[in-house]
N, C-alpha and C. Protein backbone atom coordinates (compact mmCIF):
# COMPACT_ATOMS: atom_id res chain seq x y z
N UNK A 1 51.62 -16.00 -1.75
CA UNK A 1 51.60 -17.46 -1.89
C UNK A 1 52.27 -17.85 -3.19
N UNK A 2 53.13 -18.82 -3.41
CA UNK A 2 54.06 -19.22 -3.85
C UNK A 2 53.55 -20.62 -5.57
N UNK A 3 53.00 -19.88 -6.61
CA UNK A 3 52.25 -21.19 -7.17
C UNK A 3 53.19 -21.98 -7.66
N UNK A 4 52.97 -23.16 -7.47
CA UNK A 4 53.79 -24.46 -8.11
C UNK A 4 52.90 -25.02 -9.09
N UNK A 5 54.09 -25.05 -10.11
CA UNK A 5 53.69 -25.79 -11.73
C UNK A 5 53.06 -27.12 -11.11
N UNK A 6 52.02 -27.40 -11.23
CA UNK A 6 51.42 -29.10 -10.72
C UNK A 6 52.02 -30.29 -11.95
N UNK A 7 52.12 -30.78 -11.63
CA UNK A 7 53.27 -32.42 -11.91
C UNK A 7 51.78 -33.19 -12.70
N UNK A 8 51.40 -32.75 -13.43
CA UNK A 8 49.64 -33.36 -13.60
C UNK A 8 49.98 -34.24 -15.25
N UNK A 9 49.15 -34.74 -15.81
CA UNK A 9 49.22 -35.91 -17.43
C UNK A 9 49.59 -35.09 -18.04
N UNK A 10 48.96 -33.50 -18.41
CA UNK A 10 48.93 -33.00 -19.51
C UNK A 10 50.61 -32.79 -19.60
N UNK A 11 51.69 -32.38 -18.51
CA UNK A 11 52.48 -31.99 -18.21
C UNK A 11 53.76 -33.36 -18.29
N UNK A 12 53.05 -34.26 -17.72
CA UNK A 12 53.63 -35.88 -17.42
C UNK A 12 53.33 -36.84 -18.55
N UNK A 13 52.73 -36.79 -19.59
CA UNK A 13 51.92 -37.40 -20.30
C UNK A 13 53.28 -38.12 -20.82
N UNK A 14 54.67 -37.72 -21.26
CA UNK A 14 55.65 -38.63 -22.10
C UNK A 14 56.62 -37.60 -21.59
N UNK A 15 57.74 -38.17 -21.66
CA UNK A 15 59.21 -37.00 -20.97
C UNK A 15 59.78 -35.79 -21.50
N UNK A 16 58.50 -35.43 -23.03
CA UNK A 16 58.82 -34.22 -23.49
C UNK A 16 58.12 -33.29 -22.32
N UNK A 17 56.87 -33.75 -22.04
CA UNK A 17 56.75 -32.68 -21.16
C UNK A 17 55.98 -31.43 -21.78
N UNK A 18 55.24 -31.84 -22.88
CA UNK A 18 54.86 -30.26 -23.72
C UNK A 18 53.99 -29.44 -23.04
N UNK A 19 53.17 -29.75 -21.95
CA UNK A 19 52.24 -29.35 -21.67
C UNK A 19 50.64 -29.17 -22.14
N UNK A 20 50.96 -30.15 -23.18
CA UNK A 20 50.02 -30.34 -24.01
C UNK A 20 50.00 -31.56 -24.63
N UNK A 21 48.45 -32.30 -25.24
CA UNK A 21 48.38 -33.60 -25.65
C UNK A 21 48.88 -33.86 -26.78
N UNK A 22 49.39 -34.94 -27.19
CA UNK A 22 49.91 -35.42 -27.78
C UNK A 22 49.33 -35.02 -29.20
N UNK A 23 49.70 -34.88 -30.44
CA UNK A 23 49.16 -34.47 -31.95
C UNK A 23 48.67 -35.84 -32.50
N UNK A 24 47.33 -35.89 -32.38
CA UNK A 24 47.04 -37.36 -33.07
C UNK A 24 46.89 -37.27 -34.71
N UNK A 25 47.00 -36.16 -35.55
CA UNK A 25 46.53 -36.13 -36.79
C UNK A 25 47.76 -36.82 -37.65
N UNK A 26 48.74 -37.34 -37.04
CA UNK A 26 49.57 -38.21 -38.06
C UNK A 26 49.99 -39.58 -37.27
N UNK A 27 49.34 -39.97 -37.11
CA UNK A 27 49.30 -41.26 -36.29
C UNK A 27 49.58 -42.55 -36.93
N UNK A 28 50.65 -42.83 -36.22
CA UNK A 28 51.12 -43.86 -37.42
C UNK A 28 50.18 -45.52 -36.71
N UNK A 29 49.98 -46.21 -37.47
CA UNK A 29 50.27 -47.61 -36.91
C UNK A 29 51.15 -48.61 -36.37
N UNK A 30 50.78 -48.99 -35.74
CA UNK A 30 51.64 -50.00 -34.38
C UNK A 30 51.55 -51.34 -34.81
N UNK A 31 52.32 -51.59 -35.97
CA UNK A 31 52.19 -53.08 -35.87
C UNK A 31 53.62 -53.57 -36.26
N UNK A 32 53.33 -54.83 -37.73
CA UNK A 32 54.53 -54.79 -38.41
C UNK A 32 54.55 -54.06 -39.46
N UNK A 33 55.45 -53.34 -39.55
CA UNK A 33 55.41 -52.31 -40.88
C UNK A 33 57.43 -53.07 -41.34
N UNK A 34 56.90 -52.92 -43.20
CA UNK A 34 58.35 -53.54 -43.93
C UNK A 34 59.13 -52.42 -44.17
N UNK A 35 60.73 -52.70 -43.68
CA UNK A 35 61.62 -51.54 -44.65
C UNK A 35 61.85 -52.15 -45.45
N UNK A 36 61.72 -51.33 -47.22
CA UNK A 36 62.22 -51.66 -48.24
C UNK A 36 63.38 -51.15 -48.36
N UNK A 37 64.41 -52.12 -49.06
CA UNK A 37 65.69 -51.40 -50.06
C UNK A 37 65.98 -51.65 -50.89
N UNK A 38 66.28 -50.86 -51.60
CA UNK A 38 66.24 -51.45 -53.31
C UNK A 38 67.83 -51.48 -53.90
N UNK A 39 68.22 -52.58 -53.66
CA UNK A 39 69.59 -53.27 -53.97
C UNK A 39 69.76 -53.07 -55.91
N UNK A 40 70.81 -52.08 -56.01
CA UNK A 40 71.08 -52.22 -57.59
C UNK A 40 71.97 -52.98 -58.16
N UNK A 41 71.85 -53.78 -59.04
CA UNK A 41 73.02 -54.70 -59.39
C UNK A 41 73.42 -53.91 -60.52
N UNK A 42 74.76 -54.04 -60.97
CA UNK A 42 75.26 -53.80 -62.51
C UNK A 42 76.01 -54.75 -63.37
N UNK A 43 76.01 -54.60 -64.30
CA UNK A 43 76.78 -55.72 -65.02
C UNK A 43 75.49 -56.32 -66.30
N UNK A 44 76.08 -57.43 -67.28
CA UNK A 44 75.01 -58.01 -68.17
C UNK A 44 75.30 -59.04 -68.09
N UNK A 45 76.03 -60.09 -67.22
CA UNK A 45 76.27 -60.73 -67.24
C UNK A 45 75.36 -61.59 -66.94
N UNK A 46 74.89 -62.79 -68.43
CA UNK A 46 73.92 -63.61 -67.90
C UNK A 46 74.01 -64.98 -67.46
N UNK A 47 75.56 -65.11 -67.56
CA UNK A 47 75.87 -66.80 -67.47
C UNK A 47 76.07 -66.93 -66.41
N UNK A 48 75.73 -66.37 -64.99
CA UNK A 48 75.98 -67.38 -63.54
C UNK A 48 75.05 -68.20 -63.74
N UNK A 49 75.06 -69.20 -62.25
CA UNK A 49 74.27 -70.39 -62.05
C UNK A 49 72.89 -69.10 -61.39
N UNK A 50 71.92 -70.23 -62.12
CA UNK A 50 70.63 -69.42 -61.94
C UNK A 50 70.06 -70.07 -60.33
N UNK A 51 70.81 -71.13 -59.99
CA UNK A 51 70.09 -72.12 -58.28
C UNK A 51 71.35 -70.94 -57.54
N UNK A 52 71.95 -70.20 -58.08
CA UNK A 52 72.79 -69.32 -56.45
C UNK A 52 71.59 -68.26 -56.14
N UNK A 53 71.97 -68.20 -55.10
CA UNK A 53 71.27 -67.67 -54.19
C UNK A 53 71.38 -65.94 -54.24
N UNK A 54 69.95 -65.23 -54.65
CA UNK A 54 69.90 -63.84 -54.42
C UNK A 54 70.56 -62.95 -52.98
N UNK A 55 71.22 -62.38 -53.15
CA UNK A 55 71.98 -61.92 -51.23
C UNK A 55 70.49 -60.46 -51.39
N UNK A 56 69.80 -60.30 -52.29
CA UNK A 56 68.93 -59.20 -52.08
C UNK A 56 67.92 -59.08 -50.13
N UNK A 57 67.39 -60.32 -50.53
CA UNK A 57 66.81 -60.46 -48.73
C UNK A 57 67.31 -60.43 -47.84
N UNK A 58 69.05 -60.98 -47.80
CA UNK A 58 69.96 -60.62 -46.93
C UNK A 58 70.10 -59.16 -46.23
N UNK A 59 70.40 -58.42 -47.64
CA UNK A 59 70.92 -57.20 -47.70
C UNK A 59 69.63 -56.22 -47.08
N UNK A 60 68.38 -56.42 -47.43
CA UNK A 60 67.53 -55.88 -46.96
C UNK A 60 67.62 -55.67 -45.11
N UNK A 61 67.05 -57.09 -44.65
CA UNK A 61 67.15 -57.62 -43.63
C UNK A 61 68.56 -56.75 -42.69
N UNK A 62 69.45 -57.02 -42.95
CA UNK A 62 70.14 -56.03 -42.74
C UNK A 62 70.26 -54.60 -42.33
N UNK A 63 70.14 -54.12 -43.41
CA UNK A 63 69.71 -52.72 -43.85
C UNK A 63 68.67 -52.06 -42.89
N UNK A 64 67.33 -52.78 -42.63
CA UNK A 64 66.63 -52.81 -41.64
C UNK A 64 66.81 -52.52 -39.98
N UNK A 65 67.78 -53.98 -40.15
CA UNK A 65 67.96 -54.01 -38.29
C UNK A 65 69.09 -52.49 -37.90
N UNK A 66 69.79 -52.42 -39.05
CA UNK A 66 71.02 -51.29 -38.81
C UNK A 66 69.66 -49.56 -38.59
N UNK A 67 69.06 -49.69 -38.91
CA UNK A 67 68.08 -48.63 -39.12
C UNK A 67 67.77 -48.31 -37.64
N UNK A 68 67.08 -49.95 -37.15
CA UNK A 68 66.01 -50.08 -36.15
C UNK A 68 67.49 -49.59 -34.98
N UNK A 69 68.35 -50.49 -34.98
CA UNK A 69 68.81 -50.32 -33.68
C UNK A 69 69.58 -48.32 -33.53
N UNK A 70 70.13 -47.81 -34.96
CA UNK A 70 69.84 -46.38 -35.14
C UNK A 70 69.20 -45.49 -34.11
N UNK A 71 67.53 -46.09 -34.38
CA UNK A 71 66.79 -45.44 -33.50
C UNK A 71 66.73 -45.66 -32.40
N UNK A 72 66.68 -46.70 -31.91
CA UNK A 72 67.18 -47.02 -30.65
C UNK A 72 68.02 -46.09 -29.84
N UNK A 73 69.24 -46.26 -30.49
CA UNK A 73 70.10 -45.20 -30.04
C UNK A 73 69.52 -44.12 -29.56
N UNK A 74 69.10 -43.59 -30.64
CA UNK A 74 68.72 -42.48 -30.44
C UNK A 74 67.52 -42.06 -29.92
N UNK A 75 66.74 -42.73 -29.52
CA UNK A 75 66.08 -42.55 -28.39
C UNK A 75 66.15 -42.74 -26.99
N UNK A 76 67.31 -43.46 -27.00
CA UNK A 76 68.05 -43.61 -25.34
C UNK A 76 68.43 -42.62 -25.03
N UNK A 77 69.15 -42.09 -26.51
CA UNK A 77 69.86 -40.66 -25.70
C UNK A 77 68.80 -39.71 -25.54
N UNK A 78 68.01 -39.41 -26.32
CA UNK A 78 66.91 -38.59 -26.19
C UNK A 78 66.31 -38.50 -24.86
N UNK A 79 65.99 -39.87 -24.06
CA UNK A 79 65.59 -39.88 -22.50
C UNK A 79 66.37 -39.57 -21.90
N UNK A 80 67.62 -39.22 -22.11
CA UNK A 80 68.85 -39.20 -21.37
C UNK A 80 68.96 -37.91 -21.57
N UNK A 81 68.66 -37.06 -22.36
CA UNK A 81 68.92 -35.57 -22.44
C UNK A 81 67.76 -34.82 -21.68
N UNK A 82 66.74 -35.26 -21.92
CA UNK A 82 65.60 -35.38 -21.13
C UNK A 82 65.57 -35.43 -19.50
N UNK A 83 66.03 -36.46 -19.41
CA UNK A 83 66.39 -36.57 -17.77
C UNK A 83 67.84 -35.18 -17.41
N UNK A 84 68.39 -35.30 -17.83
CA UNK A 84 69.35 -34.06 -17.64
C UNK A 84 68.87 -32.69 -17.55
N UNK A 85 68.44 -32.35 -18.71
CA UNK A 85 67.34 -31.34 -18.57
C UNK A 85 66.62 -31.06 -17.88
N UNK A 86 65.95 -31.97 -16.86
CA UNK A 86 64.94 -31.74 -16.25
C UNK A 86 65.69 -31.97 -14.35
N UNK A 87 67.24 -32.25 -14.57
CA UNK A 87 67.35 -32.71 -12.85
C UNK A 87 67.91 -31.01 -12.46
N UNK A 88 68.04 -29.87 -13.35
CA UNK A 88 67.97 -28.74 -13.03
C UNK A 88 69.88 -28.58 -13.16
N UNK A 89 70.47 -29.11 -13.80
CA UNK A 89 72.06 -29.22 -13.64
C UNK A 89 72.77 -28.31 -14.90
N UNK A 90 72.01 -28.48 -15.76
CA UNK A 90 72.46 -28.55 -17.31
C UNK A 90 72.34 -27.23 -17.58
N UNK A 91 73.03 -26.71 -18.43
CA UNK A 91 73.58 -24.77 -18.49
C UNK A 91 73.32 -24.39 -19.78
N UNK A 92 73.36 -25.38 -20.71
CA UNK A 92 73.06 -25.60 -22.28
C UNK A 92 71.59 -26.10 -22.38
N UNK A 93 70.02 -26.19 -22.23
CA UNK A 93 69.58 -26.90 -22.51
C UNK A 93 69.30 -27.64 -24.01
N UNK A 94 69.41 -26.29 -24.72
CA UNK A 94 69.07 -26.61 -26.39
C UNK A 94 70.35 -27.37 -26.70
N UNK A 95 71.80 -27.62 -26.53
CA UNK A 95 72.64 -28.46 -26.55
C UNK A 95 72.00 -30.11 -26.32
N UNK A 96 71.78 -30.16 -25.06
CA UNK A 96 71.03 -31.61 -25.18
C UNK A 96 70.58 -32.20 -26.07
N UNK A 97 69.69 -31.72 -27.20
CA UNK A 97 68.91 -32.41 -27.88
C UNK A 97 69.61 -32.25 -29.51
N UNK A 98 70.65 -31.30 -29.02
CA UNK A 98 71.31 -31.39 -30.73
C UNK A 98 71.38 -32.85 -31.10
N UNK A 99 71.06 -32.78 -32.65
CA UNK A 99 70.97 -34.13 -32.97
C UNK A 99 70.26 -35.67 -32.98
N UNK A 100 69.51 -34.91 -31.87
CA UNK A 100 68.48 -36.32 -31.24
C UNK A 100 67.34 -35.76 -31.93
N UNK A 101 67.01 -34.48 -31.70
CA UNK A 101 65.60 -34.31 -32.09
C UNK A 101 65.26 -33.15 -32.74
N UNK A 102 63.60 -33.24 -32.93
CA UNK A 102 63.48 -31.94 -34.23
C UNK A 102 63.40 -30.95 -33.48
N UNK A 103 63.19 -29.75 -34.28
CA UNK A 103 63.65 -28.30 -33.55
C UNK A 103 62.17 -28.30 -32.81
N UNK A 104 60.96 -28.83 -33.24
CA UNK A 104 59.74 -28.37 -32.24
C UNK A 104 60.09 -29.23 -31.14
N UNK A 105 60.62 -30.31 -31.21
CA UNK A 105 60.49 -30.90 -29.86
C UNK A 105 61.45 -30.52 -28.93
N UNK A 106 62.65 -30.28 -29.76
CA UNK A 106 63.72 -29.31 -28.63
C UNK A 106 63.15 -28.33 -28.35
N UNK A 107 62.37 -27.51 -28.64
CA UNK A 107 61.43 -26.25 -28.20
C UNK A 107 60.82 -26.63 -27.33
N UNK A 108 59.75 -27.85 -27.12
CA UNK A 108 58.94 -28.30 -26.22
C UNK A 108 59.64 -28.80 -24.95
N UNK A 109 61.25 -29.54 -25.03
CA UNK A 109 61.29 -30.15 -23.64
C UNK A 109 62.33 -29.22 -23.16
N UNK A 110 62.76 -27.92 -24.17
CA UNK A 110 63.74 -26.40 -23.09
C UNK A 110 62.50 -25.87 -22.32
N UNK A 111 60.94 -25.41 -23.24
CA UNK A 111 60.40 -24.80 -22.92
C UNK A 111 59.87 -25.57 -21.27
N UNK A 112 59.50 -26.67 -20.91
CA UNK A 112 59.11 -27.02 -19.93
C UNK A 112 60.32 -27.75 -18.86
N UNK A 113 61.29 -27.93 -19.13
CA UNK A 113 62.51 -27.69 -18.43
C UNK A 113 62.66 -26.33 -17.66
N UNK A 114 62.68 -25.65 -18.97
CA UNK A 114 62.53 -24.17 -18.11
C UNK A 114 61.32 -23.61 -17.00
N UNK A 115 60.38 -23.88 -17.43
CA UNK A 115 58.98 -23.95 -16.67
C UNK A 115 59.33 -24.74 -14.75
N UNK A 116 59.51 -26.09 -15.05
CA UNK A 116 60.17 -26.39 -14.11
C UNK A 116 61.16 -25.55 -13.04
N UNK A 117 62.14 -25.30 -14.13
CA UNK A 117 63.47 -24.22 -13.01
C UNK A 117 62.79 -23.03 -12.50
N UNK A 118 61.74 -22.74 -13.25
CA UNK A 118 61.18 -21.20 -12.64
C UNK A 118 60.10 -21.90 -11.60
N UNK A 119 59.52 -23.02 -11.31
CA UNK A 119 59.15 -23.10 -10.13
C UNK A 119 60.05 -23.87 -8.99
N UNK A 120 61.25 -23.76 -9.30
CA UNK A 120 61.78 -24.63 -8.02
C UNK A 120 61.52 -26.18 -8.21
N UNK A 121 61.50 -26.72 -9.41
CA UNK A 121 61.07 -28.43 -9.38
C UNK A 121 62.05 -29.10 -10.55
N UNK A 122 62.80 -29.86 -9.74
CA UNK A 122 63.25 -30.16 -10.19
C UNK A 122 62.83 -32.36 -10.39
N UNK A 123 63.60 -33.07 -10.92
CA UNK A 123 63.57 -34.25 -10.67
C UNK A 123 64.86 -34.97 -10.43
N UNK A 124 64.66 -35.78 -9.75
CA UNK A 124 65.51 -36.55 -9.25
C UNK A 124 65.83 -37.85 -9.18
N UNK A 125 66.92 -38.72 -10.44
CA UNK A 125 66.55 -40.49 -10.48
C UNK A 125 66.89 -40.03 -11.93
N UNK A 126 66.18 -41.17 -12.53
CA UNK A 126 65.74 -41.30 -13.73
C UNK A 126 64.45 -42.18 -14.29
N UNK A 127 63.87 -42.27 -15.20
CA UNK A 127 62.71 -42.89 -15.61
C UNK A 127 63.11 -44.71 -16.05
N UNK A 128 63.04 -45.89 -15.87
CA UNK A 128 63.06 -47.42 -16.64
C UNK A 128 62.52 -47.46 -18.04
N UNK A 129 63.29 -47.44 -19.24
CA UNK A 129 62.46 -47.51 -20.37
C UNK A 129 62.49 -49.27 -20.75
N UNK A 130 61.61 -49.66 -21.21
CA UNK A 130 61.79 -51.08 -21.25
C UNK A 130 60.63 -51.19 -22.22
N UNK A 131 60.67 -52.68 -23.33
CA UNK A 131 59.75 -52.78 -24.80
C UNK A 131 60.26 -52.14 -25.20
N UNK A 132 61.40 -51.19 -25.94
CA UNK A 132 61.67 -50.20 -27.04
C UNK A 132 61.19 -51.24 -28.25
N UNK A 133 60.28 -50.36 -29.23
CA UNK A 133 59.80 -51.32 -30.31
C UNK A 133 59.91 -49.82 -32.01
N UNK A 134 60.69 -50.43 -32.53
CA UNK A 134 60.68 -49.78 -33.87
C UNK A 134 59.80 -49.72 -34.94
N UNK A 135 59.12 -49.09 -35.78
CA UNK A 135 58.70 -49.29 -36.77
C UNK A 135 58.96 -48.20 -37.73
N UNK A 136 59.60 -48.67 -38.97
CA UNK A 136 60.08 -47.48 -40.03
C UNK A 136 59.45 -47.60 -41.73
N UNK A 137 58.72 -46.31 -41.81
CA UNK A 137 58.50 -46.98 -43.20
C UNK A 137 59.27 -45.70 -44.00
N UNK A 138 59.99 -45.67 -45.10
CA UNK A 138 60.72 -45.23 -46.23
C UNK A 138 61.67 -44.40 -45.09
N UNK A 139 61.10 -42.94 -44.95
CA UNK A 139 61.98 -41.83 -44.12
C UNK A 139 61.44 -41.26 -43.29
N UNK A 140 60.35 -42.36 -42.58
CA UNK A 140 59.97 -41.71 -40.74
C UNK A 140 59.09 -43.23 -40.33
N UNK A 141 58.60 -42.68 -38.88
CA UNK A 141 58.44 -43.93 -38.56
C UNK A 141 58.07 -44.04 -37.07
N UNK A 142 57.98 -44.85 -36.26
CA UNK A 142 57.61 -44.65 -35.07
C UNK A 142 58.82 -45.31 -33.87
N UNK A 143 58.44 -44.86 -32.94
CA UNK A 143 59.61 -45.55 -31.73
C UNK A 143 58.47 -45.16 -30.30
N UNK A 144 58.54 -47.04 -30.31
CA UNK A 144 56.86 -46.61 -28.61
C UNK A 144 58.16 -47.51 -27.84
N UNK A 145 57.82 -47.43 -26.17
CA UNK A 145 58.07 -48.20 -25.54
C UNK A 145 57.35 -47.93 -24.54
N UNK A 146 57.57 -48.42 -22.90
CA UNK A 146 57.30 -48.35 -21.73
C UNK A 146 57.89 -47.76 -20.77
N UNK A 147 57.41 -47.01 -20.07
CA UNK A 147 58.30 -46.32 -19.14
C UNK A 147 58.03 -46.04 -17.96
N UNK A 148 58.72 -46.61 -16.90
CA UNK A 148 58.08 -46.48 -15.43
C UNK A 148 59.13 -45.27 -14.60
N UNK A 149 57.90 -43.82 -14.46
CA UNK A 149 58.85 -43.44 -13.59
C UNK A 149 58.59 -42.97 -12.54
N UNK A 150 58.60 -44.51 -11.71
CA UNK A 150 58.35 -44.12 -10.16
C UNK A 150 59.83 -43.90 -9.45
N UNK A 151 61.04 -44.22 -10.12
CA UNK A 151 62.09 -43.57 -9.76
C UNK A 151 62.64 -42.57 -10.14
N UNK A 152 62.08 -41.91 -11.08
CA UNK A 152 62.34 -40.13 -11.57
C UNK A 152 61.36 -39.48 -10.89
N UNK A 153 61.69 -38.77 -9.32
CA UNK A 153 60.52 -38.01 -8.39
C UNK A 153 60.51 -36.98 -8.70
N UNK A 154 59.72 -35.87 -9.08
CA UNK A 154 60.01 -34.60 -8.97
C UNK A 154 60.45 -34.10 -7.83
N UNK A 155 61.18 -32.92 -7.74
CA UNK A 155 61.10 -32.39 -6.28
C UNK A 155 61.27 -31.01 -6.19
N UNK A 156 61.13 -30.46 -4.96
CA UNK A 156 61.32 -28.86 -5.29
C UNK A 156 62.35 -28.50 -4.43
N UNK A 157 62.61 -26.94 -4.38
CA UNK A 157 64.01 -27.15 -3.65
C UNK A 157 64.03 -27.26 -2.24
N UNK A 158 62.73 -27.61 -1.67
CA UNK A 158 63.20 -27.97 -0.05
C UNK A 158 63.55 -29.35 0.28
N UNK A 159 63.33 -29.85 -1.30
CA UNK A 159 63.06 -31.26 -0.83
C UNK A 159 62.30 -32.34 -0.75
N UNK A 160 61.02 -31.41 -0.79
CA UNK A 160 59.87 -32.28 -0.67
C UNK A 160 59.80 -32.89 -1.91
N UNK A 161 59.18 -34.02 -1.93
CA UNK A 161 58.56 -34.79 -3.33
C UNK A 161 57.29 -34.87 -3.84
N UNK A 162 57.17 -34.19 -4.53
CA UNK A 162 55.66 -34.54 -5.52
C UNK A 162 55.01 -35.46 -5.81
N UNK A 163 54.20 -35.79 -5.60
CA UNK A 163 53.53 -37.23 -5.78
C UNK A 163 53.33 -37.04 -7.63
N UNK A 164 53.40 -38.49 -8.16
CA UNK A 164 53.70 -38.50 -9.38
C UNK A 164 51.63 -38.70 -9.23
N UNK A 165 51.47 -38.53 -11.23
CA UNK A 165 50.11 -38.55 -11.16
C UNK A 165 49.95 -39.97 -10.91
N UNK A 166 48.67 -40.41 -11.01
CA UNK A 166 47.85 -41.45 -10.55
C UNK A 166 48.60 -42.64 -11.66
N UNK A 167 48.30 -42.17 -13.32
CA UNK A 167 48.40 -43.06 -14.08
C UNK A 167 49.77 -42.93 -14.66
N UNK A 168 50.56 -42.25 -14.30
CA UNK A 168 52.00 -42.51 -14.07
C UNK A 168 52.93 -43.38 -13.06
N UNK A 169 52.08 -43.93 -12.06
CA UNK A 169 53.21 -43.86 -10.98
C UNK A 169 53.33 -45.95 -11.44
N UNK A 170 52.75 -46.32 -12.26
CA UNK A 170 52.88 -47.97 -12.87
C UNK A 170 53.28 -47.33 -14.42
N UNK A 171 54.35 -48.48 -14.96
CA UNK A 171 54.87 -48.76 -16.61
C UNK A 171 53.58 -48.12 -17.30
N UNK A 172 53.80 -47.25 -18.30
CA UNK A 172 52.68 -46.66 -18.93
C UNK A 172 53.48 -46.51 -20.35
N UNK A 173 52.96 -46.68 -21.57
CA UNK A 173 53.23 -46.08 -22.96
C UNK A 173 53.60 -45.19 -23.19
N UNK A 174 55.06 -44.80 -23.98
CA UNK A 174 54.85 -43.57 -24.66
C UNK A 174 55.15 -43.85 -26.28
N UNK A 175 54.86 -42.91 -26.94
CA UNK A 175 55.29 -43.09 -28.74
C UNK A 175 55.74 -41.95 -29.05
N UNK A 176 56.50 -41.76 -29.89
CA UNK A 176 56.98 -40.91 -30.53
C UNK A 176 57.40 -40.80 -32.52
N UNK A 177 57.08 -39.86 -33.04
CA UNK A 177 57.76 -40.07 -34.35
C UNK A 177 59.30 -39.89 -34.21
N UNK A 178 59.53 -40.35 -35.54
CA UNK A 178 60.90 -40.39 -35.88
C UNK A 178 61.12 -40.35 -37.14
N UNK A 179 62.14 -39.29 -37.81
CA UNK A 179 62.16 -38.92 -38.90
C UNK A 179 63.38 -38.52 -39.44
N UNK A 180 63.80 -39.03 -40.56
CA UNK A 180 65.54 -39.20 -41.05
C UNK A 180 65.87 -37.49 -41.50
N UNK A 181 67.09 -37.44 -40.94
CA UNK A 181 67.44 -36.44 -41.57
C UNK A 181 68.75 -36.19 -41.38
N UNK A 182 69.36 -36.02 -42.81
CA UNK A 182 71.58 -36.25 -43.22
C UNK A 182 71.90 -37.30 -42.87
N UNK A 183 71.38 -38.13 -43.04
CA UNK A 183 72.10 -39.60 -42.71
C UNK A 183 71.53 -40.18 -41.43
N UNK A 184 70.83 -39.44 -40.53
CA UNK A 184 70.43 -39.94 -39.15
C UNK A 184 68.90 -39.63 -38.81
N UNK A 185 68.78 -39.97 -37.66
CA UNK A 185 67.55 -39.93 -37.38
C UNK A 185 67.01 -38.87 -35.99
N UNK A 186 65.90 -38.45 -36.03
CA UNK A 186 65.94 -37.15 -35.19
C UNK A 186 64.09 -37.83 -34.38
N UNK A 187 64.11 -37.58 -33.14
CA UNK A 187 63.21 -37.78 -32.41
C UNK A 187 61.62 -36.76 -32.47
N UNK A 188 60.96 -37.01 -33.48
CA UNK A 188 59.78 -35.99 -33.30
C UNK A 188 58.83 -35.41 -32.56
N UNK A 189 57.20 -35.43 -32.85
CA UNK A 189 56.33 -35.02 -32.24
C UNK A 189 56.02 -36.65 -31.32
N UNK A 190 55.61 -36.39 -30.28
CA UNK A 190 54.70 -37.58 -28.97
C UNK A 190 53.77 -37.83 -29.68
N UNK A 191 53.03 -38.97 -30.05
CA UNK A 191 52.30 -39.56 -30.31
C UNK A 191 51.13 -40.05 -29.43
N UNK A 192 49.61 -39.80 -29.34
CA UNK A 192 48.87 -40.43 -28.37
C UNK A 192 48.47 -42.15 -28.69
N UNK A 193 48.77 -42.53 -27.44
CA UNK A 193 49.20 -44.18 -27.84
C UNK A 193 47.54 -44.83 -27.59
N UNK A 194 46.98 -44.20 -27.12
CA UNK A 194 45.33 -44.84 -27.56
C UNK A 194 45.44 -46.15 -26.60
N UNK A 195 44.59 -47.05 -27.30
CA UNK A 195 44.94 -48.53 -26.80
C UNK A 195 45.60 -49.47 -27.51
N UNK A 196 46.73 -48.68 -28.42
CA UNK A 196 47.06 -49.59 -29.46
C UNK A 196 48.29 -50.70 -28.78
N UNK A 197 48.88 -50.04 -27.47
CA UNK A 197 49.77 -50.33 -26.45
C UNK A 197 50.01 -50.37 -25.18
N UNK A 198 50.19 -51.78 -24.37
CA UNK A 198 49.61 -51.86 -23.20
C UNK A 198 51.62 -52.25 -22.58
N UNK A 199 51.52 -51.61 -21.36
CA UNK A 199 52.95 -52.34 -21.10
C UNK A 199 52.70 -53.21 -19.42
């Protein structure tokens, strides 16, 4: 008799797939969190008009959104390497995640990618991410959104389809850290989203 990896939360819980729950011991908060930047001026010059206007809040503000949408990015692609990984196509898996993410989590979604190919299950579609919501404080930070994937089916190779779990198969939360590194930003550990987020 033939065992199949079961398609179950612990396994389904967010599109890494670790097989395991989420690490709550660094849990960030879900709210508004501020990026600071600290704009240096030079010069001694004290005679401008003192009513012009500081561009410091500008520059911040800025600085910020260029950050937020960063991650963004890079968490699209991250679902996107994810979904590749997992439709059974891809010959490189640790390639996928160059760049998107940290080395444990590229460990976590080859290791259950692979898990998958050794039972014949693959998926098929892709997952709806929708709410992508940022929050960054100094050099890490969080990235939650919503994700419905009643159009990413598993399947195995006859064909058949797996019924997705119960509390997957409606828009459900996922979170993730996110943490700078050489200039960019890299997709971390899954986060357990509690009730801090409803989609």
């Amino acid at each position: 008799m033939t065992f199949l990896l079961p398609v179950s939360w612990l396994d389904r819980y967010c599109p890494c797939m670790s097989g395991s729950f989420p690490r709550t011991g660094r849990r960030f908060t879900v709210g508004l969190v501020s990026f600071a930047v600290v704009v240096a001026c030079s010069g001694d010059d004290t005679t401008g008009d003192p009513a012009s206007p500081t561009p410091t809040a500008a520059v911040t503000q800025d600085a910020a959104a260029q950050v937020e949408d960063q991650i963004r990015t890079t968490f699209e692609q991250f679902i996107a390497a994810v979904v590749e990984a997992q439709s059974g196509t891809a010959d490189d898996l640790e390639a996928l995640f160059e760049g998107l993410a940290t080395d444990e989590t590229t460990e976590l979604n080859v290791g259950i990618a692979s898990r998958y190919a050794d039972q014949g299950i693959v998926r098929v579609g892709e997952p709806v991410i929708s709410d992508v919501n940022v929050q960054v404080v100094d050099r890490s930070g969080v990235v939650s959104a919503c994700m419905d994937e009643s159009a990413w089916a598993p399947r195995l190779a006859s064909g058949a389809t797996i019924p997705p779990a119960e509390e997957l198969a409606a828009p459900h939360p996922v979170v993730y850290e996110v943490v700078e590194s050489e200039g960019g930003w890299l997709i971390g550990d899954p986060i357990e989203p509690g009730g801090t987020i409803t989609c």
